[in-house]
N, C-alpha and C. Protein backbone atom coordinates (compact mmCIF):
# COMPACT_ATOMS: atom_id res chain seq x y z
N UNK A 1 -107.33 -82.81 0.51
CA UNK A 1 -106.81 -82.07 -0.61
C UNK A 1 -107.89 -81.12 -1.11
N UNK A 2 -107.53 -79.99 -1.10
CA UNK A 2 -108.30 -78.84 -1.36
C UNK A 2 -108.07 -78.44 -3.50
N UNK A 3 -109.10 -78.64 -4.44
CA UNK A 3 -108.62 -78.11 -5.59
C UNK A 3 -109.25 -77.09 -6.13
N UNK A 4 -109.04 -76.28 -7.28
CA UNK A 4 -110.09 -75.93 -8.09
C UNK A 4 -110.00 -75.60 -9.28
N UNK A 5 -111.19 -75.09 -9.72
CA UNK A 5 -111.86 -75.96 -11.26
C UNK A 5 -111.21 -74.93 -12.10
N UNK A 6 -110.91 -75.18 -13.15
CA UNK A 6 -109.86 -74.25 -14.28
C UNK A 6 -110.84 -74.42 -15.37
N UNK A 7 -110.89 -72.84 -15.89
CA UNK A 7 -111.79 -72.91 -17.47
C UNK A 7 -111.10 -73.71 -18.12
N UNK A 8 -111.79 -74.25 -19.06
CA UNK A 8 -110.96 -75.40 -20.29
C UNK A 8 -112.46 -74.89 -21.32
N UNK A 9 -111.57 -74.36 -22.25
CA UNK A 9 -112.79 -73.87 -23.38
C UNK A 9 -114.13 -73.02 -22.68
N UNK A 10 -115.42 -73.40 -22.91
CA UNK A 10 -116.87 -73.30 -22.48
C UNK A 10 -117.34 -73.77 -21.04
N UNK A 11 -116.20 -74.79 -20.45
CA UNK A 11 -116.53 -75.55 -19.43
C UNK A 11 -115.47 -75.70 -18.46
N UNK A 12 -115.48 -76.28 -16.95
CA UNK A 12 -114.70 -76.25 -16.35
C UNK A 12 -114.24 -77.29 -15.99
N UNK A 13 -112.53 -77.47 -15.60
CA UNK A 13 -111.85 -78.81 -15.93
C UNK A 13 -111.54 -79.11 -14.41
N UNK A 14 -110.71 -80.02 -13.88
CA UNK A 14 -110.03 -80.71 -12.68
C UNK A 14 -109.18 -81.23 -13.10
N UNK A 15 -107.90 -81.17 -12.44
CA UNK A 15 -106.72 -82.20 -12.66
C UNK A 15 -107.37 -83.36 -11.85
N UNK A 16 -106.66 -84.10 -12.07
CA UNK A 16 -106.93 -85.59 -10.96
C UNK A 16 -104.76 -86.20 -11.01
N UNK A 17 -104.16 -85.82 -10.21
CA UNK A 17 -102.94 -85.93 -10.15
C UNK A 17 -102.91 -87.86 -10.04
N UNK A 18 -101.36 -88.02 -10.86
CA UNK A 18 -101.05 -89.49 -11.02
C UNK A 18 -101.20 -90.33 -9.76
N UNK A 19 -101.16 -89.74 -8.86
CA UNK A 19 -101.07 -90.49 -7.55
C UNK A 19 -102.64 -90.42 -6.87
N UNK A 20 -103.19 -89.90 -7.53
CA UNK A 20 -104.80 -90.31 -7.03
C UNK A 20 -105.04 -91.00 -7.90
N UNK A 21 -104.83 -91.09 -9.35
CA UNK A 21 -105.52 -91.94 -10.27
C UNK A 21 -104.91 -93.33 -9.68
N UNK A 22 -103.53 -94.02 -9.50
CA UNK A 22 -103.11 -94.95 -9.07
C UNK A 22 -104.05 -95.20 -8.01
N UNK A 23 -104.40 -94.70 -7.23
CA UNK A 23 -104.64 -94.73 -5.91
C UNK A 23 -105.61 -96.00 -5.90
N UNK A 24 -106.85 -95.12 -7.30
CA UNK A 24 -108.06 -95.71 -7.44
C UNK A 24 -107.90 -96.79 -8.21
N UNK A 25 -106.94 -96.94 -9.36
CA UNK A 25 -106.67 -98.14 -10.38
C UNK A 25 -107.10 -97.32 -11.69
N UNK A 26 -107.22 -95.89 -11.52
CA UNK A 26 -107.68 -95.48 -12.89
C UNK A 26 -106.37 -95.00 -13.70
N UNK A 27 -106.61 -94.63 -14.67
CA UNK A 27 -105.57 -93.91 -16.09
C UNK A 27 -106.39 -93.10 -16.80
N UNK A 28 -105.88 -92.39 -18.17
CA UNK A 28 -106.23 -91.25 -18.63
C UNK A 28 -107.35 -92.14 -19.28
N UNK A 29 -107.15 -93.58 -19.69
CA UNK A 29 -107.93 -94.19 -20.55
C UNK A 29 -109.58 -94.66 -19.96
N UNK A 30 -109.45 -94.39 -18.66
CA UNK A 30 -110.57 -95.41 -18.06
C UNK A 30 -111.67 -94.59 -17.68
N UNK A 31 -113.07 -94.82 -18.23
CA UNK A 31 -114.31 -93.97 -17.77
C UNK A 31 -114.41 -93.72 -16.35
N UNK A 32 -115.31 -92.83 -15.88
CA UNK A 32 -115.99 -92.44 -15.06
C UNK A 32 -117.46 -92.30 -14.94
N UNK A 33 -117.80 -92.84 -13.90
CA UNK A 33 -119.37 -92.50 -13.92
C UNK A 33 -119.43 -90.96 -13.00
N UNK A 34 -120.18 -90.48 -13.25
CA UNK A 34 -120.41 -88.88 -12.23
C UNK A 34 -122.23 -89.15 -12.13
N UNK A 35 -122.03 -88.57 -11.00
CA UNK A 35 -123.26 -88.89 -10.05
C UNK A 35 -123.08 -87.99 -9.24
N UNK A 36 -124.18 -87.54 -8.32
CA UNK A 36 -124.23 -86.48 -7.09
C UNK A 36 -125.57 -87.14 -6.10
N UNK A 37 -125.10 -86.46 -5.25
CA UNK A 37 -126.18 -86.45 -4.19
C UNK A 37 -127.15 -85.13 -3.83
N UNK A 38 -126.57 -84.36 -4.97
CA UNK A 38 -127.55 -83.08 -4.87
C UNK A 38 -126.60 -82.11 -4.20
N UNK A 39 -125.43 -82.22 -3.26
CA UNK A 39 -124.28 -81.39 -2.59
C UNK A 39 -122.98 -81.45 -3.38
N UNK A 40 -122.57 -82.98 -3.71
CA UNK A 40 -121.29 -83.44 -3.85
C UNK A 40 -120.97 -84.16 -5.35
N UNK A 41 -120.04 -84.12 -5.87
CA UNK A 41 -120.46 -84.86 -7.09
C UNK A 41 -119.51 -86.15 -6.71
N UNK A 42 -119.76 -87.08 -7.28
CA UNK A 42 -118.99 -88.44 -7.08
C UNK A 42 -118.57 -89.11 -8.18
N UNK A 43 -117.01 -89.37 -8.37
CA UNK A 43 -116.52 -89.93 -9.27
C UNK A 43 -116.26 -90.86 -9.08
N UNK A 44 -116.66 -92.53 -9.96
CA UNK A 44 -116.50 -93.37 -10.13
C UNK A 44 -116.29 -94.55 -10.97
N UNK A 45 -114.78 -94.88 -11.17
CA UNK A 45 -114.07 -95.33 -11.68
C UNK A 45 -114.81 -96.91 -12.65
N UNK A 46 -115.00 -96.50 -14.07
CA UNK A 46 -115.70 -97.90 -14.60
C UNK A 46 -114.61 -98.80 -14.60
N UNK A 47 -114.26 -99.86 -13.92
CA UNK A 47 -113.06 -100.72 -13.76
C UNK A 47 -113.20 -101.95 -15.16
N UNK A 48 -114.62 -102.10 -15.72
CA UNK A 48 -114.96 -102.71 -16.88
C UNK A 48 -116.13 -102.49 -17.45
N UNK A 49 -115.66 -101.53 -18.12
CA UNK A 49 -117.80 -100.98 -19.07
C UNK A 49 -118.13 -101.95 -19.15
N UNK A 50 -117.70 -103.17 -20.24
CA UNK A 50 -118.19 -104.59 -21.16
C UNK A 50 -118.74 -104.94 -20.15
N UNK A 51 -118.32 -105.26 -18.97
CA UNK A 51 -118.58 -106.15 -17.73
C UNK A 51 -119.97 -105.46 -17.24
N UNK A 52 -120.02 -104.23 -17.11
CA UNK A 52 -121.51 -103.51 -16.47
C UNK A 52 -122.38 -103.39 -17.24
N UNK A 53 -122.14 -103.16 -18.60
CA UNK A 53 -123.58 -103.54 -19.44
C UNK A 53 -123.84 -104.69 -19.44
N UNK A 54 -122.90 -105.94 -19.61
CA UNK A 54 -123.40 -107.03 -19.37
C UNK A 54 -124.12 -107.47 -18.14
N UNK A 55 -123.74 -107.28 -17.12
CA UNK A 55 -124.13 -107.29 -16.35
C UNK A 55 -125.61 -106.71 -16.21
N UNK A 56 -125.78 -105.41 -16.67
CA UNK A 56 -127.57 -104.80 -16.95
C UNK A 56 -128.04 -106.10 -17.95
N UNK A 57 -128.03 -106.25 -18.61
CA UNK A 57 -128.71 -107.01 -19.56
C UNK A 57 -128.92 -108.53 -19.15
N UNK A 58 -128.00 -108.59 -18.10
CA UNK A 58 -128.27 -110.31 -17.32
C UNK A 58 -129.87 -109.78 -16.47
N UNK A 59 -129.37 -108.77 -15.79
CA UNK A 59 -130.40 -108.03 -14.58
C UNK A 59 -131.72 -107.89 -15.14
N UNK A 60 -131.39 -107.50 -16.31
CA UNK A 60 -132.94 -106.93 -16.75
C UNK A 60 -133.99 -108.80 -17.37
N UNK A 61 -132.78 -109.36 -17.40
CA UNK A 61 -133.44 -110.51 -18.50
C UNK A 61 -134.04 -111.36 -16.86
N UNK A 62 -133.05 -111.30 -15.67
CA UNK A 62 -133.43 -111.90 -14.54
C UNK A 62 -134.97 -111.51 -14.03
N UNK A 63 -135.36 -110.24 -14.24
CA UNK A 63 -136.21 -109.26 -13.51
C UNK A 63 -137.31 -109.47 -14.24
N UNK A 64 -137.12 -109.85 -15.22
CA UNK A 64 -138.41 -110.09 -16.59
C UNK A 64 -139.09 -111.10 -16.26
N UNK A 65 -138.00 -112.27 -16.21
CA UNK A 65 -138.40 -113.71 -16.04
C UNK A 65 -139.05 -113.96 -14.28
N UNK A 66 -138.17 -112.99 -13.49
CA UNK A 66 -138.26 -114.02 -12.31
C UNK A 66 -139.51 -112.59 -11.54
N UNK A 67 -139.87 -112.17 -12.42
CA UNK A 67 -140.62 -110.93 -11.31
C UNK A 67 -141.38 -111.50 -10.31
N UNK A 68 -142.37 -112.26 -10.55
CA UNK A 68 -142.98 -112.63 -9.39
C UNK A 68 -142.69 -112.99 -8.34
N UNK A 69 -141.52 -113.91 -8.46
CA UNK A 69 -141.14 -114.37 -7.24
C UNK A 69 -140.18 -113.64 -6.53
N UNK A 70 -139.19 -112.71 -7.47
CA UNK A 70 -138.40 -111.68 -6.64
C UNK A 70 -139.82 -110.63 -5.74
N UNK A 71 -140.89 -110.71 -6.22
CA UNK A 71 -141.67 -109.34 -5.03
C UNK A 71 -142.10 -110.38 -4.37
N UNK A 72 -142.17 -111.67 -4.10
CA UNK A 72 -143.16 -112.18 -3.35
C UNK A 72 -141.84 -112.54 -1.57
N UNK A 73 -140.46 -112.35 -2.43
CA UNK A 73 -139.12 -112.29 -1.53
C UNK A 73 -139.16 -111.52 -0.95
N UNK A 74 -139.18 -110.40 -2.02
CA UNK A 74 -139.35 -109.07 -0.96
C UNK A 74 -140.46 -108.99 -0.03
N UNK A 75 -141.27 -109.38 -0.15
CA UNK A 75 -142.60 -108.86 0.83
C UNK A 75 -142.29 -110.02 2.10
């Protein structure tokens, strides 16, 4: 599918048609993360914010506590 970008005010917009949002599990309501690789931009569907910050804040409390022994895994 070939699209393109439509002024909307100052900035430029994208449809994302009902049948791609289904596709992914998204709706008008559900975030996106945007990210690139420096070529492409990548949209990706937050399926549960609550769930991914929590999730950082488990990570970071894991990484605090367990540092030593997570680099001594890695090596």
């Amino acid at each position: 599918m070939i699209k393109q970008l439509t002024k909307h005010g100052n900035s430029m917009a994208m449809v994302i048609e009902k049948p791609i949002l289904e596709l992914i599990g998204a709706d008008a309501d559900t975030p996106f993360e945007i990210t690139t690789d420096g070529q492409a931009l990548i949209l990706t569907p937050l399926k549960n914010p609550e769930g991914s910050a929590a999730f950082g804040v488990a990570l970071e409390k894991v990484n605090t506590r367990y540092a030593r022994a997570l680099k001594k895994l890695a090596e």
